[in-house]
N, C-alpha and C. Protein backbone atom coordinates (compact mmCIF):
# COMPACT_ATOMS: atom_id res chain seq x y z
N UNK A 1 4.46 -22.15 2.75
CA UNK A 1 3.98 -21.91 4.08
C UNK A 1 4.20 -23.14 4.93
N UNK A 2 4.68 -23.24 6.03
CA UNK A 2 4.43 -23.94 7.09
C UNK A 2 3.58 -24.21 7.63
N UNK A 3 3.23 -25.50 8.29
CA UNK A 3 2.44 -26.15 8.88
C UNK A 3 2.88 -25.87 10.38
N UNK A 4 1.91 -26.09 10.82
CA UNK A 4 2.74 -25.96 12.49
C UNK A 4 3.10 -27.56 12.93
N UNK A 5 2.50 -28.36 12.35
CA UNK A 5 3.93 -29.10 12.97
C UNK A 5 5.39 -29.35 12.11
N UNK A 6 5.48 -28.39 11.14
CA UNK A 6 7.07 -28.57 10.62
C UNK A 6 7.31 -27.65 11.80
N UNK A 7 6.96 -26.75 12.38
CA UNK A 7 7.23 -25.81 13.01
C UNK A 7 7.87 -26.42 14.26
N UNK A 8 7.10 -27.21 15.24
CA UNK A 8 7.59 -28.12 16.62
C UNK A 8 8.15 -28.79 15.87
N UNK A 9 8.79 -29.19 14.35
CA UNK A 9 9.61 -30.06 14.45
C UNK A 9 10.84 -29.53 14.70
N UNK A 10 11.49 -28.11 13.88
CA UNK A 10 12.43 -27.10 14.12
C UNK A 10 12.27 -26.82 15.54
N UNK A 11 11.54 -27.01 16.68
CA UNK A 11 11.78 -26.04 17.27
C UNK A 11 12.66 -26.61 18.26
N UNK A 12 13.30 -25.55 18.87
CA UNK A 12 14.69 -26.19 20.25
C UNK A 12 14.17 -24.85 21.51
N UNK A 13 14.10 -25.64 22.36
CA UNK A 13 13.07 -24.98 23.63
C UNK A 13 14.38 -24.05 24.04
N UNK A 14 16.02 -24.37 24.10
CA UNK A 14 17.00 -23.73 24.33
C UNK A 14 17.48 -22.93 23.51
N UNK A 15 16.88 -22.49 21.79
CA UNK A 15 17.24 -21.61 21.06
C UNK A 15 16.04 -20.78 20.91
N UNK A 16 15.19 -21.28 20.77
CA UNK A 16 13.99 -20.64 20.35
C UNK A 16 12.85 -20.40 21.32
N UNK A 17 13.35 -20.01 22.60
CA UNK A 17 12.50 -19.94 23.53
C UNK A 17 11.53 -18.73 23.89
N UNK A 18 11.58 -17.85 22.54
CA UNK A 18 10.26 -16.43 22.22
C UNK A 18 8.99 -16.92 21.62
N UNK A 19 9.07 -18.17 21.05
CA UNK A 19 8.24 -19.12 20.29
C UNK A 19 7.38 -19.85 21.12
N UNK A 20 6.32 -19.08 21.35
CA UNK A 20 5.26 -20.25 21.91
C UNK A 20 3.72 -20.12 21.18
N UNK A 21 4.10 -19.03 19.72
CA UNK A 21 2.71 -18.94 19.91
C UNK A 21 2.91 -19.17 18.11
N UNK A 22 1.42 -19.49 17.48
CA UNK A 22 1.80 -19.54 15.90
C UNK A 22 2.42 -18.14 15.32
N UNK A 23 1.81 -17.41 15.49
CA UNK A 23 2.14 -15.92 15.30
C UNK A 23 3.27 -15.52 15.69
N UNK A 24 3.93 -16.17 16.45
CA UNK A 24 5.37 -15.94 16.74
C UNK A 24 6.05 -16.62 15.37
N UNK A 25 5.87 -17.93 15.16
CA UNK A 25 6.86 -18.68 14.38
C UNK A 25 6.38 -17.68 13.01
N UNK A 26 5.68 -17.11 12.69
CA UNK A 26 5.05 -16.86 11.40
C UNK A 26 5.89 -15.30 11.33
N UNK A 27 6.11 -14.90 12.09
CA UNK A 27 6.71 -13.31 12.33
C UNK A 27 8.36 -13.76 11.89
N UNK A 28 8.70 -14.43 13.14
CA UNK A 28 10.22 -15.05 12.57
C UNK A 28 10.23 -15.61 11.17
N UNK A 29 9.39 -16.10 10.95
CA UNK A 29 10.01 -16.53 9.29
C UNK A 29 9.69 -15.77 8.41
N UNK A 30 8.81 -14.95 8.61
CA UNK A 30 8.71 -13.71 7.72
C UNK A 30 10.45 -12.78 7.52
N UNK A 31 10.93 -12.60 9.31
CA UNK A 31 12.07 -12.01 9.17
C UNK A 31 13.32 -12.93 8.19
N UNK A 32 13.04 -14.18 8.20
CA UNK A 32 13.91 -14.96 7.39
C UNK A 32 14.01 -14.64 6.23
N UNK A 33 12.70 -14.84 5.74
CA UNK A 33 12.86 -14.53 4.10
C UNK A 33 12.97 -13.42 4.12
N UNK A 34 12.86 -11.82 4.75
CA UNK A 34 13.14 -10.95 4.06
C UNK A 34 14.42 -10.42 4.71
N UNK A 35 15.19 -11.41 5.09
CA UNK A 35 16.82 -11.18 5.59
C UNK A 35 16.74 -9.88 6.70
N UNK A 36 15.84 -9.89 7.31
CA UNK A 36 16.25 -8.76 8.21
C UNK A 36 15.35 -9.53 9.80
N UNK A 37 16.55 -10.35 10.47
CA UNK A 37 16.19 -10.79 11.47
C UNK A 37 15.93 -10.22 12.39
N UNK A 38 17.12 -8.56 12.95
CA UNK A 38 17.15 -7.58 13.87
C UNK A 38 16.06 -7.00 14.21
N UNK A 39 15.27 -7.64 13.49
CA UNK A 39 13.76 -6.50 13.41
C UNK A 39 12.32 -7.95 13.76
N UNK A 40 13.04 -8.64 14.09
CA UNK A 40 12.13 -10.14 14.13
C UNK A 40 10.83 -9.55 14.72
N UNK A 41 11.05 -8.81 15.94
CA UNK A 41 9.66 -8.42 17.19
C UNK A 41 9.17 -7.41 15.86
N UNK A 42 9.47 -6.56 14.94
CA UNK A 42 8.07 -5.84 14.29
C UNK A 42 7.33 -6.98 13.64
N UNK A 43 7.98 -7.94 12.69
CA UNK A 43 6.80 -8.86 12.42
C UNK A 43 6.46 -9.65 12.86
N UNK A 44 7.44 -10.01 14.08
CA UNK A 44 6.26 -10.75 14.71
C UNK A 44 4.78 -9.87 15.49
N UNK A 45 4.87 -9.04 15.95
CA UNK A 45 4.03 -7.99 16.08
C UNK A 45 2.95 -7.73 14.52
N UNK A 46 3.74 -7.42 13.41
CA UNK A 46 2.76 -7.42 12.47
C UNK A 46 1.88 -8.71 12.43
N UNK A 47 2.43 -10.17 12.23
CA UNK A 47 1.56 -11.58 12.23
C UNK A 47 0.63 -10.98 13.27
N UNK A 48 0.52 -10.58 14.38
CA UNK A 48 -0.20 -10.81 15.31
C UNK A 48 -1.11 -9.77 15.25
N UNK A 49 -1.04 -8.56 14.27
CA UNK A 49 -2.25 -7.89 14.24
C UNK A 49 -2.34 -7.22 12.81
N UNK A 50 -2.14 -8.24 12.24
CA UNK A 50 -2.55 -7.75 10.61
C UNK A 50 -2.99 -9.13 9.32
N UNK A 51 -3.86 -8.85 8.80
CA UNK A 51 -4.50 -10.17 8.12
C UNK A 51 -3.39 -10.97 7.50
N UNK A 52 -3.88 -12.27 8.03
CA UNK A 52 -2.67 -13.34 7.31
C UNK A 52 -2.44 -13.31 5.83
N UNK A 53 -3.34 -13.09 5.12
CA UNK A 53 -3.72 -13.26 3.75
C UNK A 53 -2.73 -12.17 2.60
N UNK A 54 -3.42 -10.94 4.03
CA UNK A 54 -2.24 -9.43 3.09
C UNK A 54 -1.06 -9.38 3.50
N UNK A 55 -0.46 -10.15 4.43
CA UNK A 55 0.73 -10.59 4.97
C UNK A 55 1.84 -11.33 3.71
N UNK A 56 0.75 -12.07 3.47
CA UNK A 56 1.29 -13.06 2.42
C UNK A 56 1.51 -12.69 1.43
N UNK A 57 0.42 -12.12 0.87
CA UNK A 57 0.95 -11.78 -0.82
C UNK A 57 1.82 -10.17 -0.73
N UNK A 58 1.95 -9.92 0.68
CA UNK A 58 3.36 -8.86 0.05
C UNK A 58 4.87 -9.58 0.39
N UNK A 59 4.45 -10.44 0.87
CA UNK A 59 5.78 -11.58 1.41
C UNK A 59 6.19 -12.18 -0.08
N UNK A 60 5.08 -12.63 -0.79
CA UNK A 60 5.14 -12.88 -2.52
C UNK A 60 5.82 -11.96 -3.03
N UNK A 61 5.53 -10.80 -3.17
CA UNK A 61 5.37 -9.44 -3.97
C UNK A 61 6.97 -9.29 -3.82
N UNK A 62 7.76 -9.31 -2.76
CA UNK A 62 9.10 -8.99 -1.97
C UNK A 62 10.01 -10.19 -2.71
N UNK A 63 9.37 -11.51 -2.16
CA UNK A 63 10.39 -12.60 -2.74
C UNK A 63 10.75 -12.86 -3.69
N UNK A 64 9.80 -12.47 -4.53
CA UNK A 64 9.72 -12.58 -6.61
C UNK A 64 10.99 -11.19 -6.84
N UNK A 65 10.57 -10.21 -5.86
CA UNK A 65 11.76 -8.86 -6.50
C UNK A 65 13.48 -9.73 -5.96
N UNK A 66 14.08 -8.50 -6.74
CA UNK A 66 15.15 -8.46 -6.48
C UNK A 66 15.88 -7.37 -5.33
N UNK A 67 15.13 -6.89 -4.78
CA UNK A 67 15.41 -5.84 -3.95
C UNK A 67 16.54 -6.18 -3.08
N UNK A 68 17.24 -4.83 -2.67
CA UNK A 68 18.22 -4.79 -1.77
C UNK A 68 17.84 -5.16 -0.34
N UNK A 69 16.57 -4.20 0.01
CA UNK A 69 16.03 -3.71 1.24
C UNK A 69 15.02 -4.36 1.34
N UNK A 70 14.77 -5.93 1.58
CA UNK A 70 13.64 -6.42 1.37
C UNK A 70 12.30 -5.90 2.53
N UNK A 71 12.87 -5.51 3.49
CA UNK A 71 12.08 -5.28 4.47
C UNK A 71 11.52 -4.22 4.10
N UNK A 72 12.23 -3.21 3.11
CA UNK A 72 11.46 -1.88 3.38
C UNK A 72 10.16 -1.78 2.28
N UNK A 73 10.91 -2.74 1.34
CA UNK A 73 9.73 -3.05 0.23
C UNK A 73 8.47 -3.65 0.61
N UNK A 74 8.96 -5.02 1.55
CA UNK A 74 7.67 -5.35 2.13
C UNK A 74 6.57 -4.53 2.95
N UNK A 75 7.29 -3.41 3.72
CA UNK A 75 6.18 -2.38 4.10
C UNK A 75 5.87 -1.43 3.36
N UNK A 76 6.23 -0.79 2.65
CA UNK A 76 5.98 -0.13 1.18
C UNK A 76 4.56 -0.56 0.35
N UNK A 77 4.77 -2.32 0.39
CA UNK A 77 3.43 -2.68 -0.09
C UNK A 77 2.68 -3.08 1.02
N UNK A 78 2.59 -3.06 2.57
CA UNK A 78 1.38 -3.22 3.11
C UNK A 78 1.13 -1.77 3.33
N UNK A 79 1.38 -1.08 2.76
CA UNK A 79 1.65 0.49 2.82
C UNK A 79 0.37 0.50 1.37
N UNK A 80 0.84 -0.12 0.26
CA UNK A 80 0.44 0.22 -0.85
C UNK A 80 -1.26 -0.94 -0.76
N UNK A 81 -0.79 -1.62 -0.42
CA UNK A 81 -2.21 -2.37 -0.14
C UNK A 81 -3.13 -2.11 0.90
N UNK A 82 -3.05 -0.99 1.89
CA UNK A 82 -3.93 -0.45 2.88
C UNK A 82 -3.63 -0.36 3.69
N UNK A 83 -3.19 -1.63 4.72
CA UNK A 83 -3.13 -1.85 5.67
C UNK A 83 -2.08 -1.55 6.79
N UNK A 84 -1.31 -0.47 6.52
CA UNK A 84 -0.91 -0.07 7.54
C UNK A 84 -0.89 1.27 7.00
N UNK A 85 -0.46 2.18 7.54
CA UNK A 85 -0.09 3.74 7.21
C UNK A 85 -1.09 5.31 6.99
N UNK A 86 -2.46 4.83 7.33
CA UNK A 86 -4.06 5.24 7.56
C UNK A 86 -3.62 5.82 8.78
N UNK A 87 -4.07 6.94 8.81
CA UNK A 87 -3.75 8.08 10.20
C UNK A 87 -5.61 8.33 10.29
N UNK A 88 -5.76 7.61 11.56
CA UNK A 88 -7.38 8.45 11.48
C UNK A 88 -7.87 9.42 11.17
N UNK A 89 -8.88 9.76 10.71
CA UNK A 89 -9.10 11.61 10.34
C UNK A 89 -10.06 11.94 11.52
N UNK A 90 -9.30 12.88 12.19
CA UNK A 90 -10.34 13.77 13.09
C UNK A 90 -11.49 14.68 13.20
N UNK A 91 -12.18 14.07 13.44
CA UNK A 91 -13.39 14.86 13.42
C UNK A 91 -13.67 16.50 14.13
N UNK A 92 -14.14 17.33 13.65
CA UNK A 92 -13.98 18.54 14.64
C UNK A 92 -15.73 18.36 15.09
């Protein structure tokens, strides 16, 4: 994990100018390690509204595999660990 200041140390105000917030840098490097940059705004969107903690250990769970599709695995298990994929149940 990063610190935020390794973070301002990488950062270049002329490359990386979507980056102003921690949750930003934490979304982008999520897309790093799981090789799917094109998709940077869903996790950065996920960092920003889903627990850091269950973030992490499916970021573990992904990096230890060998998977093709790392991205899809990683939602698969915040899938499998709760936190996303709960459709409210409607009450009548």
């Amino acid at each position: 994990m990063q610190t935020v200041g390794d973070v301002l140390k990488k950062f270049d105000p002329r490359r990386d100018h979507y980056i102003s917030r921690e949750f930003q840098a934490f979304g982008v490097h999520l897309a790093e390690k799981l090789e799917d940059l094109p998709r940077k705004s869903l996790y950065i969107k996920l960092a920003k509204t889903l627990p850091r903690p269950l973030l992490e250990q499916a970021l573990r769970f992904v990096v230890d595999s060998h998977a093709r599709n790392k991205g899809a695995l990683f939602m698969w298990k915040l899938k499998q660990l709760g936190v996303i994929g709960r459709k409210p149940v409607k009450k009548s």
